[in-house]
PDB file of N, CA and C in Angstrom:
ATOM      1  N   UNK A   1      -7.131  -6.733 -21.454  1.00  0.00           N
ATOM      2  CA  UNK A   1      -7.618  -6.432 -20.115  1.00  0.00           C
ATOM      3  C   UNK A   1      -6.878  -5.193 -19.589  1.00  0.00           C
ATOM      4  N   UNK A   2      -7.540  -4.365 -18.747  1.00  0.00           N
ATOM      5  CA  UNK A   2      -7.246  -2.706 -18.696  1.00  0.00           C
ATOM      6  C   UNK A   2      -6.865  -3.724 -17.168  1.00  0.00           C
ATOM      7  N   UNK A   3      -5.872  -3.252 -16.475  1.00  0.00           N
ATOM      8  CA  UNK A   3      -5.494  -3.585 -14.921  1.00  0.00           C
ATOM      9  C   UNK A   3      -5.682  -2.208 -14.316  1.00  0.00           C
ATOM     10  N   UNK A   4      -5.621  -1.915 -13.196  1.00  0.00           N
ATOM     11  CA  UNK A   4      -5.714  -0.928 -12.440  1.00  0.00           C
ATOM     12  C   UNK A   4      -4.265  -0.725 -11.462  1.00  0.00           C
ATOM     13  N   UNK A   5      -3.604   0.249 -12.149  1.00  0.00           N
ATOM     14  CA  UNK A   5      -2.150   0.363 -10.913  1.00  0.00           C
ATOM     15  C   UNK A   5      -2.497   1.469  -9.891  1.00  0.00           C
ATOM     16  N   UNK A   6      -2.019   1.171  -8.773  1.00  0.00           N
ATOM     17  CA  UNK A   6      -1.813   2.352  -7.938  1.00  0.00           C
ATOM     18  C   UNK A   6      -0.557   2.314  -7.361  1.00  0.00           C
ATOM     19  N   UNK A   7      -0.174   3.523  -6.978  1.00  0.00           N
ATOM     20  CA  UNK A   7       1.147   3.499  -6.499  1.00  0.00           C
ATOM     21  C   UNK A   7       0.384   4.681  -5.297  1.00  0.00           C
ATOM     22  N   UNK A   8       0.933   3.995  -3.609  1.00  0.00           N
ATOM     23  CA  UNK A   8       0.419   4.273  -2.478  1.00  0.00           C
ATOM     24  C   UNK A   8       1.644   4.674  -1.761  1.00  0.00           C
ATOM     25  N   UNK A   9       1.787   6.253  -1.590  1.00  0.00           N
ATOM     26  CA  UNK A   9       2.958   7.133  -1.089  1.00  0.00           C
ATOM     27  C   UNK A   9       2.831   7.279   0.523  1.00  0.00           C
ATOM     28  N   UNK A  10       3.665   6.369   1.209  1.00  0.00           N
ATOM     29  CA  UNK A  10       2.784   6.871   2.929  1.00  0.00           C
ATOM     30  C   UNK A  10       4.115   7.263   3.349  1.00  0.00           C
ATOM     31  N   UNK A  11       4.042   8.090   3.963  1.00  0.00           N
ATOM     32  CA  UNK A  11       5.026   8.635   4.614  1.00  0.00           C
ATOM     33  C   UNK A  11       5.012   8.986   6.569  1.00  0.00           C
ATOM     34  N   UNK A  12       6.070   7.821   7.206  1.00  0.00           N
ATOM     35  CA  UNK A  12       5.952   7.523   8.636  1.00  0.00           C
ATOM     36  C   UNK A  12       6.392   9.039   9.281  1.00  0.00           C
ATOM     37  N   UNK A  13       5.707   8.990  10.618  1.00  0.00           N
ATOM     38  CA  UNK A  13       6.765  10.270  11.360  1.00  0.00           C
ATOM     39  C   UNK A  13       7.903   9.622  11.662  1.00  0.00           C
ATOM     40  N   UNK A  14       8.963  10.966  11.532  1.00  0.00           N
ATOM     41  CA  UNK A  14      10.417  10.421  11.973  1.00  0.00           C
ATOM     42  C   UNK A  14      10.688   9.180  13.178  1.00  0.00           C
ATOM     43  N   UNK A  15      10.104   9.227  14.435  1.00  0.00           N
ATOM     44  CA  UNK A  15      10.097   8.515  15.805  1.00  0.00           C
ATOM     45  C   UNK A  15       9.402   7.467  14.842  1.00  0.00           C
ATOM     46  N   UNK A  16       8.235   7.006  13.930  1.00  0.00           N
ATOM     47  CA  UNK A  16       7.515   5.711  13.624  1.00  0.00           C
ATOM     48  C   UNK A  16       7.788   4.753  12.784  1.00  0.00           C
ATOM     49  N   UNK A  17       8.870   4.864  12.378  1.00  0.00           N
ATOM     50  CA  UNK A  17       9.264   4.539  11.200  1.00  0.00           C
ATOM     51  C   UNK A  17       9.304   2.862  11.197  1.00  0.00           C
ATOM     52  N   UNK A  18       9.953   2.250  12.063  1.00  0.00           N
ATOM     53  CA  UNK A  18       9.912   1.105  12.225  1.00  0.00           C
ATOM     54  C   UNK A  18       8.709   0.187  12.702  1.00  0.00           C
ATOM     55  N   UNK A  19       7.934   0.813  13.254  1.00  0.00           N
ATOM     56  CA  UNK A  19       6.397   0.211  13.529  1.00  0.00           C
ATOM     57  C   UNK A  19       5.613   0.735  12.196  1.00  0.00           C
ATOM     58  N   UNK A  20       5.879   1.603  11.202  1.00  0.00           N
ATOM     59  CA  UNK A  20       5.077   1.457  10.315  1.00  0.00           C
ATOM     60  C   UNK A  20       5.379   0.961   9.511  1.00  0.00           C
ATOM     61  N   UNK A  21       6.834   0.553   8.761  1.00  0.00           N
ATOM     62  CA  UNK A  21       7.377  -0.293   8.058  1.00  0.00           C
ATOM     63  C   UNK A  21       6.932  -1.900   8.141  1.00  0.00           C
ATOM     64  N   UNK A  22       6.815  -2.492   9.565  1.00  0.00           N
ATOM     65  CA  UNK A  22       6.756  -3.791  10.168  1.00  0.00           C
ATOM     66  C   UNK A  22       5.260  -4.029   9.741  1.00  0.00           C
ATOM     67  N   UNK A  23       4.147  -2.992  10.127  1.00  0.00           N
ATOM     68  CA  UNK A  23       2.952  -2.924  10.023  1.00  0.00           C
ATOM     69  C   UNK A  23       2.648  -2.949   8.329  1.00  0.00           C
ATOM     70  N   UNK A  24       3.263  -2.453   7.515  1.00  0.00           N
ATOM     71  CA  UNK A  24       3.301  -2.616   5.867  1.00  0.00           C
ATOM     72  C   UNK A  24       3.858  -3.661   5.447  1.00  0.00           C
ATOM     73  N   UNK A  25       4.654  -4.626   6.082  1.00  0.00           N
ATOM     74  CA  UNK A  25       5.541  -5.396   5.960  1.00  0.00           C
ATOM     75  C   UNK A  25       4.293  -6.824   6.073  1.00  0.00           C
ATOM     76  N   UNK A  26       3.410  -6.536   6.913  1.00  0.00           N
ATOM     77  CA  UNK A  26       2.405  -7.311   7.945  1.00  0.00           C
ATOM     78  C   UNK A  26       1.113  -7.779   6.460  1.00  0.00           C
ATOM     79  N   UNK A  27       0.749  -6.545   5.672  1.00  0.00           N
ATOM     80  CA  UNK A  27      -0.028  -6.894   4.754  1.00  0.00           C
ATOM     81  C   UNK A  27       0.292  -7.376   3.451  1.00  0.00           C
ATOM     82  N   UNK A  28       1.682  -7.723   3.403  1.00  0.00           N
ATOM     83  CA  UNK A  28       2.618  -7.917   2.201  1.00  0.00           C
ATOM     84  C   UNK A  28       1.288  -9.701   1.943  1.00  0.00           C
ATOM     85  N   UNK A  29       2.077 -10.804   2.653  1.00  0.00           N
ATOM     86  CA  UNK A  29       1.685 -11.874   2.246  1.00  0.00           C
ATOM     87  C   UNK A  29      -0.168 -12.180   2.118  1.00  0.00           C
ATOM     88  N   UNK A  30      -1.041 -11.270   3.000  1.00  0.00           N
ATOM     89  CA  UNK A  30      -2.314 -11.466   3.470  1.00  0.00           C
ATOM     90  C   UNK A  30      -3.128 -10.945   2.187  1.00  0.00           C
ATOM     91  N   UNK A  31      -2.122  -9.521   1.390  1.00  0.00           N
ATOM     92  CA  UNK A  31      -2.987  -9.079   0.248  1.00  0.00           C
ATOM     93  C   UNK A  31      -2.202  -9.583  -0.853  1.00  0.00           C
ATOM     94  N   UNK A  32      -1.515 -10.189  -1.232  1.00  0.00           N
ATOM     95  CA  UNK A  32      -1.125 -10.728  -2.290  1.00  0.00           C
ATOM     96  C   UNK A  32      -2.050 -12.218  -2.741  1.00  0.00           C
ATOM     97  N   UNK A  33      -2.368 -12.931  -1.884  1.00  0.00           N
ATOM     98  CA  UNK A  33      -3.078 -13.636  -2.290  1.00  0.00           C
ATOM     99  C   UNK A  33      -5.000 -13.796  -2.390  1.00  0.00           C
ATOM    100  N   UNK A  34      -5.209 -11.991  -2.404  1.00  0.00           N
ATOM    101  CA  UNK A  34      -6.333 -11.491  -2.168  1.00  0.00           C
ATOM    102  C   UNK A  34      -6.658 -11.767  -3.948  1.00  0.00           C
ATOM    103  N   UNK A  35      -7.756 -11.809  -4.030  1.00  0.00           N
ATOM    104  CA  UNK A  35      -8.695 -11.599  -5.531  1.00  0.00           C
ATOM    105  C   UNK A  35      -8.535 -11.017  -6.012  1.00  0.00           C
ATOM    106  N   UNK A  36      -7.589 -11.170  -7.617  1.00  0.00           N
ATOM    107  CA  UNK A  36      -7.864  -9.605  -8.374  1.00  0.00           C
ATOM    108  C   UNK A  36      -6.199  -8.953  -8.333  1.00  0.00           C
ATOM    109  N   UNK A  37      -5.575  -9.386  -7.550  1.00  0.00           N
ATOM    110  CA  UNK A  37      -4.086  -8.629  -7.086  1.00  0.00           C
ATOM    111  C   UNK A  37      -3.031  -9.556  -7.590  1.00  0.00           C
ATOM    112  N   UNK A  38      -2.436  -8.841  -8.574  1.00  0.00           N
ATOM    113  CA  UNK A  38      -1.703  -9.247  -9.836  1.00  0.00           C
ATOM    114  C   UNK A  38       0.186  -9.005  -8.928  1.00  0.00           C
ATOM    115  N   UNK A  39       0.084  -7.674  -8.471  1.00  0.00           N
ATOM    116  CA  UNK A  39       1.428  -7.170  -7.425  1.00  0.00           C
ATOM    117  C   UNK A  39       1.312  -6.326  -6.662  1.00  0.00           C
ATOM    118  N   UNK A  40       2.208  -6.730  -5.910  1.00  0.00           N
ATOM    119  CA  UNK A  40       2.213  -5.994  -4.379  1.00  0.00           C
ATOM    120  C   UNK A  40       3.435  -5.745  -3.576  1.00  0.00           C
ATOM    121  N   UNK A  41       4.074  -4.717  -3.839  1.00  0.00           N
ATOM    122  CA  UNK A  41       5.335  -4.554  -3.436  1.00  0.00           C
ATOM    123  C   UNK A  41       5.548  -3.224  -2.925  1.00  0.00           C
ATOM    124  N   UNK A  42       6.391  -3.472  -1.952  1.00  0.00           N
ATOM    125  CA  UNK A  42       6.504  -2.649  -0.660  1.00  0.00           C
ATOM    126  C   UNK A  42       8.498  -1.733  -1.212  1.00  0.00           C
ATOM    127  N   UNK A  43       8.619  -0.529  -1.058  1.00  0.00           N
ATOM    128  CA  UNK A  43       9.579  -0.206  -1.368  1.00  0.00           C
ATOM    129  C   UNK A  43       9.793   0.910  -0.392  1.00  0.00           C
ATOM    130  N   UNK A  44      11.508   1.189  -0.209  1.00  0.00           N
ATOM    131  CA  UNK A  44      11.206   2.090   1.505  1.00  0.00           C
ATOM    132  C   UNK A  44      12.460   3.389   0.450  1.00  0.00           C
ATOM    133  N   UNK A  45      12.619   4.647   0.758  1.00  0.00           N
ATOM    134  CA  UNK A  45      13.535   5.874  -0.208  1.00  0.00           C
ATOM    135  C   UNK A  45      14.268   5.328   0.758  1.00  0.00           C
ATOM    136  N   UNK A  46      15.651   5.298  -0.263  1.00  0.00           N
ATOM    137  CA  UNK A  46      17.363   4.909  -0.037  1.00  0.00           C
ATOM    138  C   UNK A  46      17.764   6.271   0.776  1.00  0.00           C
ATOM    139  N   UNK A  47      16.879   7.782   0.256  1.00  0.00           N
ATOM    140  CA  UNK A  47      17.516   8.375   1.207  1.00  0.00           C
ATOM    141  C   UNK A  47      16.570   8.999   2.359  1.00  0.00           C
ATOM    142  N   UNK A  48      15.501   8.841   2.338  1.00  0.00           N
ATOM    143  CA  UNK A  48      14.565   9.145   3.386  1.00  0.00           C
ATOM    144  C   UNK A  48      13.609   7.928   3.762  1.00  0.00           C
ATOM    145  N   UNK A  49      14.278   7.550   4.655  1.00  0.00           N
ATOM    146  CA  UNK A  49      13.462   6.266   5.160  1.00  0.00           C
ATOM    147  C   UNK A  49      11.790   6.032   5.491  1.00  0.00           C
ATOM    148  N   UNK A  50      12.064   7.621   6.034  1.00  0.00           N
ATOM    149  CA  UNK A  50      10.157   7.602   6.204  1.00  0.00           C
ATOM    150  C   UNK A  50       9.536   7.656   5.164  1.00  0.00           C
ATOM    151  N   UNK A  51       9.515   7.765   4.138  1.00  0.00           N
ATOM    152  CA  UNK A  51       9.123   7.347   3.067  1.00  0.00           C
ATOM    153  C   UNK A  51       9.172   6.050   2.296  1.00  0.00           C
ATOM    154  N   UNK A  52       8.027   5.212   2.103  1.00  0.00           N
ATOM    155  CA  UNK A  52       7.323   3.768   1.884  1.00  0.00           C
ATOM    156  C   UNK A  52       6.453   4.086   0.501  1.00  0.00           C
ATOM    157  N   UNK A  53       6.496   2.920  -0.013  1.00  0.00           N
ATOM    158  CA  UNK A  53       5.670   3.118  -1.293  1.00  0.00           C
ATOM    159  C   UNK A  53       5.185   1.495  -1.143  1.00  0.00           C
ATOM    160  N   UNK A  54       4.095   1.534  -1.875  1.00  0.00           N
ATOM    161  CA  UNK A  54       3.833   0.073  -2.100  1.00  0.00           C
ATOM    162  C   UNK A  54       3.093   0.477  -4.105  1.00  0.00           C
ATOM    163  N   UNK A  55       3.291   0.190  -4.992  1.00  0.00           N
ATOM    164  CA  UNK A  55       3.414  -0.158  -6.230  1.00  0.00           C
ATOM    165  C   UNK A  55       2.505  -1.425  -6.230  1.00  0.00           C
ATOM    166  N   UNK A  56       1.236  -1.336  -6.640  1.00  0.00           N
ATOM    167  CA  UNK A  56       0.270  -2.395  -6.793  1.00  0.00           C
ATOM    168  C   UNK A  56      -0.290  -2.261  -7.736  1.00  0.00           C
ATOM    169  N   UNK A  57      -0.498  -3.725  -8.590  1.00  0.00           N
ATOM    170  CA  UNK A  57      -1.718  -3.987  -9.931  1.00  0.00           C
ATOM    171  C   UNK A  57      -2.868  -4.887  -9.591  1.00  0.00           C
ATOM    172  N   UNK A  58      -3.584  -4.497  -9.994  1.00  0.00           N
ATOM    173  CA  UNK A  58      -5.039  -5.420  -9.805  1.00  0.00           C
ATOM    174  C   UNK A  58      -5.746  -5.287 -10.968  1.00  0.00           C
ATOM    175  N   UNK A  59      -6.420  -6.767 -11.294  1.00  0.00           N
ATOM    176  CA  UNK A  59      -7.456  -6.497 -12.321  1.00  0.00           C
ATOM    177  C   UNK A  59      -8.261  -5.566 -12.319  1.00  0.00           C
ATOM    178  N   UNK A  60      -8.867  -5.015 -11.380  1.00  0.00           N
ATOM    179  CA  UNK A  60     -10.014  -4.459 -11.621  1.00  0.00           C
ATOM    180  C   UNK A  60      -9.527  -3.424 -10.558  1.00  0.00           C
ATOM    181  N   UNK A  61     -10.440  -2.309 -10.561  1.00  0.00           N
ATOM    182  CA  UNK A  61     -10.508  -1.042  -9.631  1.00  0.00           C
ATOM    183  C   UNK A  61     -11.755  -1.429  -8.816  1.00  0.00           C
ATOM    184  N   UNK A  62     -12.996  -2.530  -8.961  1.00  0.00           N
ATOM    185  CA  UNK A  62     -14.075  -3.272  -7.915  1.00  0.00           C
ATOM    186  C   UNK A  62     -12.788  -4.048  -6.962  1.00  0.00           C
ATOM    187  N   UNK A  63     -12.092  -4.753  -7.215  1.00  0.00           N
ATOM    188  CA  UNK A  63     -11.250  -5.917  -6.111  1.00  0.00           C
ATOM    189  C   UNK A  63     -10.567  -5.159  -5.608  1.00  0.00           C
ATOM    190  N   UNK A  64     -10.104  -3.849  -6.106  1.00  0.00           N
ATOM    191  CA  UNK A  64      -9.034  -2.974  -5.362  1.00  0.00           C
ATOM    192  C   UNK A  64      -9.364  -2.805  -4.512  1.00  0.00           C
ATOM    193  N   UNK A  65     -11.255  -2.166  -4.576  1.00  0.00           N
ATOM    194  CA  UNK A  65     -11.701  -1.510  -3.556  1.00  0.00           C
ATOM    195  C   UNK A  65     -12.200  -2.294  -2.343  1.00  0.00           C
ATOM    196  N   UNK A  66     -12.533  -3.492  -2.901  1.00  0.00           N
ATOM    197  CA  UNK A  66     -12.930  -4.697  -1.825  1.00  0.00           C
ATOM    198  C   UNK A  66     -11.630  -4.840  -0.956  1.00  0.00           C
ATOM    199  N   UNK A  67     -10.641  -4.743  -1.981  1.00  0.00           N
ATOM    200  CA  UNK A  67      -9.374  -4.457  -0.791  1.00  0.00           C
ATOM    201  C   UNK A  67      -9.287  -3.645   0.234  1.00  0.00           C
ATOM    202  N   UNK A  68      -9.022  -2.867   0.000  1.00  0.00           N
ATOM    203  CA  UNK A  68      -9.246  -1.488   0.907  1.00  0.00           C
ATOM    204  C   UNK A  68     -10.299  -1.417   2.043  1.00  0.00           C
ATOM    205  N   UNK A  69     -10.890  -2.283   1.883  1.00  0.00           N
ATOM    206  CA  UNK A  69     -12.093  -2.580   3.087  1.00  0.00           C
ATOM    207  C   UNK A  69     -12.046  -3.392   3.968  1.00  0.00           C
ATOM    208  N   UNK A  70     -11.035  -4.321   3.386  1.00  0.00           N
ATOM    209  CA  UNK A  70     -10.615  -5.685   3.940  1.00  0.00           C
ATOM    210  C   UNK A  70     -10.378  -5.261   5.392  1.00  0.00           C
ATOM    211  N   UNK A  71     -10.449  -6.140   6.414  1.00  0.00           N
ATOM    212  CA  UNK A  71     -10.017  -6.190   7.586  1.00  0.00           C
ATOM    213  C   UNK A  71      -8.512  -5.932   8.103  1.00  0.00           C
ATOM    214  N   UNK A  72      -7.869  -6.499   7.386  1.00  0.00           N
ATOM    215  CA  UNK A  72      -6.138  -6.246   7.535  1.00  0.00           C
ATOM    216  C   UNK A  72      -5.621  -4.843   7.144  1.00  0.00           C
ATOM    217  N   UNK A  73      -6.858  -4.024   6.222  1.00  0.00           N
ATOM    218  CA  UNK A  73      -6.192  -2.831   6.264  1.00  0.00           C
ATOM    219  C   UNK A  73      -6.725  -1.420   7.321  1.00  0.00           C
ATOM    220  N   UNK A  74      -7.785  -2.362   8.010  1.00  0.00           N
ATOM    221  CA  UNK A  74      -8.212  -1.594   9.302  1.00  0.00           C
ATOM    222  C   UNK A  74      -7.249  -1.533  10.173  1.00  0.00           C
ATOM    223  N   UNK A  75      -7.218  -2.898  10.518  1.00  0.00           N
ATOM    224  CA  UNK A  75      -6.053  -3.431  11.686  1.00  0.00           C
ATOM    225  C   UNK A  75      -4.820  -2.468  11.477  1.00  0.00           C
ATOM    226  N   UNK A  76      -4.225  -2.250  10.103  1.00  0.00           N
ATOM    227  CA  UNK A  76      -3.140  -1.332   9.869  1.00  0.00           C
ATOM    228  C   UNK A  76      -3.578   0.349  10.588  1.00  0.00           C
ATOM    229  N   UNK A  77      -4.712   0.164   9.596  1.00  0.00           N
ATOM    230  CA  UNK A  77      -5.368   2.099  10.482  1.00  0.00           C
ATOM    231  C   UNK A  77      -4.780   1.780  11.890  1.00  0.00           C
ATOM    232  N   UNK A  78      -5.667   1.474  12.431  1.00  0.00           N
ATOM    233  CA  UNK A  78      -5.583   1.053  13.988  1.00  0.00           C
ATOM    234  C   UNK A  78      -3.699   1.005  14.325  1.00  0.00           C
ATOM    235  N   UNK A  79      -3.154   0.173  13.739  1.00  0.00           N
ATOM    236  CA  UNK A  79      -2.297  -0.133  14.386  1.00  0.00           C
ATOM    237  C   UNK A  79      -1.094   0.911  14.364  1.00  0.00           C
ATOM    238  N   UNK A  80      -1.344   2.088  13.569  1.00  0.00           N
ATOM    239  CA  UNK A  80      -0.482   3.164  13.149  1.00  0.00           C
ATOM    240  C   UNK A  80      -0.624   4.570  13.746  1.00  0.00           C
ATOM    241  N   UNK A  81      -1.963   4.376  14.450  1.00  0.00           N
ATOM    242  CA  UNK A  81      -2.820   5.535  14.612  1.00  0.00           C
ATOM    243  C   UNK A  81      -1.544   6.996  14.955  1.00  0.00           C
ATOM    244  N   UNK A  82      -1.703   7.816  14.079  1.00  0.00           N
ATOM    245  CA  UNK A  82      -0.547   8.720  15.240  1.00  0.00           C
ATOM    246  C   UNK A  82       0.680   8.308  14.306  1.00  0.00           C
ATOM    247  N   UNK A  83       1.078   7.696  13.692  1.00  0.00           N
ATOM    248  CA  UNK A  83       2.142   7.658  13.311  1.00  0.00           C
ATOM    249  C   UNK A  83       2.562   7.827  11.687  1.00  0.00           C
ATOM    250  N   UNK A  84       1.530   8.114  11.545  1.00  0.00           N
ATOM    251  CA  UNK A  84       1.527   8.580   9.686  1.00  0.00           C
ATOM    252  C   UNK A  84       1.437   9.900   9.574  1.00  0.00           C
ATOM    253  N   UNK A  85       2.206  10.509   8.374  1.00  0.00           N
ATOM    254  CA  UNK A  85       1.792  11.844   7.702  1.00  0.00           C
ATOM    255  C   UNK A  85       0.472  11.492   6.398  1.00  0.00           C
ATOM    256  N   UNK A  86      -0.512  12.350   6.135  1.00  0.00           N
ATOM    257  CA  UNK A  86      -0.877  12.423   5.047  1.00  0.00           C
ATOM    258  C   UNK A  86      -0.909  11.584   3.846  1.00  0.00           C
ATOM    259  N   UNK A  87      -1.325  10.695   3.422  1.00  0.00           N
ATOM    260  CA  UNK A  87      -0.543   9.879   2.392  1.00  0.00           C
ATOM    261  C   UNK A  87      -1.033  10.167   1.102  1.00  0.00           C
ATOM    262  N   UNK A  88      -0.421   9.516  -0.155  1.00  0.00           N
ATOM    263  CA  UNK A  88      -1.255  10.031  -1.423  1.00  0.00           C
ATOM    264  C   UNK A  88      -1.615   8.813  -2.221  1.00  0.00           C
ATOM    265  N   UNK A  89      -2.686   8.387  -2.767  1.00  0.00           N
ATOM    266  CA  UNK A  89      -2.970   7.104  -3.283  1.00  0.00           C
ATOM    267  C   UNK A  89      -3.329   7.373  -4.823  1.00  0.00           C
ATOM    268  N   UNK A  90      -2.269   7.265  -5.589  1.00  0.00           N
ATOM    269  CA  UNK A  90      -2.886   7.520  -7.309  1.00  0.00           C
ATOM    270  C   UNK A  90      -3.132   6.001  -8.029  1.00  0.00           C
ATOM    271  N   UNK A  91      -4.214   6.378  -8.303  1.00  0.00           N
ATOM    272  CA  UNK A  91      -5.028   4.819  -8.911  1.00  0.00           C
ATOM    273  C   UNK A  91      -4.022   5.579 -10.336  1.00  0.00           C
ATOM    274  N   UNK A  92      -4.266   4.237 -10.998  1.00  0.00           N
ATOM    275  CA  UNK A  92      -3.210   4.598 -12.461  1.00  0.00           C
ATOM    276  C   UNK A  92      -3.464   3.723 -13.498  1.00  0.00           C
ATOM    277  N   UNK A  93      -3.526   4.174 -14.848  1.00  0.00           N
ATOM    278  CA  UNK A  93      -3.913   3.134 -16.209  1.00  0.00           C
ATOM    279  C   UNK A  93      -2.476   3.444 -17.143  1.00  0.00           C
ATOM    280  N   UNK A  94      -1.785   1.962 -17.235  1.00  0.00           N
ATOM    281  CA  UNK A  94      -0.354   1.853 -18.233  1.00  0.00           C
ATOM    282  C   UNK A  94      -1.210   2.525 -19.396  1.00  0.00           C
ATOM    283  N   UNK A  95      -0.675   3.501 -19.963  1.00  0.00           N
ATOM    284  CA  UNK A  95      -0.222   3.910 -21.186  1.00  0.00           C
ATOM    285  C   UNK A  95       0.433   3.581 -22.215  1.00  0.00           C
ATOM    286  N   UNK A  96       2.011   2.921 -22.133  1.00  0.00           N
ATOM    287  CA  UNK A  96       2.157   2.203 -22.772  1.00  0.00           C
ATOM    288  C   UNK A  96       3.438   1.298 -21.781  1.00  0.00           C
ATOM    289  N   UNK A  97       4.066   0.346 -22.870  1.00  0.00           N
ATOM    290  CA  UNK A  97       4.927  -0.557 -22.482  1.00  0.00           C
ATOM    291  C   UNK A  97       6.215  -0.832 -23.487  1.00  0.00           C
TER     292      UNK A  97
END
């Protein structure tokens, strides 16, 4: 079975950091037990805080995307508005192990 990784680079403004952390913190338990989502882990840079990663596998790149649509990751849009830079989302296939 081919899984689908992405690794999701968001980076808070300096002043947001703690409402966007809390707000990433918020979809930890709601998408882990979503369809298809193998891991889900939230990681913050030791030396630049505004910088967040979340490191996710899913069976499929269809459940990913059903993810991404989900309601809880609106609520996040919404709840951040203004307080994000740019982010970068690389879907990803292991190579090896």
């Amino acid at each position: 079975m081919t899984t689908l990784t992405v690794i999701a680079n968001i980076i808070a403004k300096e002043d947001h950091i703690a409402l966007v952390k809390a707000e990433l913190e918020k979809l930890l338990p709601v998408t882990r037990v979503e369809e298809g989502c193998l891991q889900y882990n939230l990681y913050q840079d030791n030396e630049n805080p505004a910088h967040l990663m979340f490191h996710e596998s899913w069976t499929s790149r269809e459940l990913w995307q059903t993810h991404i649509e989900n309601q809880h990751l609106k609520d996040f849009v919404a709840a951040t508005d203004g307080a994000l830079e740019p982010f970068i989302l690389n879907e990803m296939t292991e190579v090896a192990r």
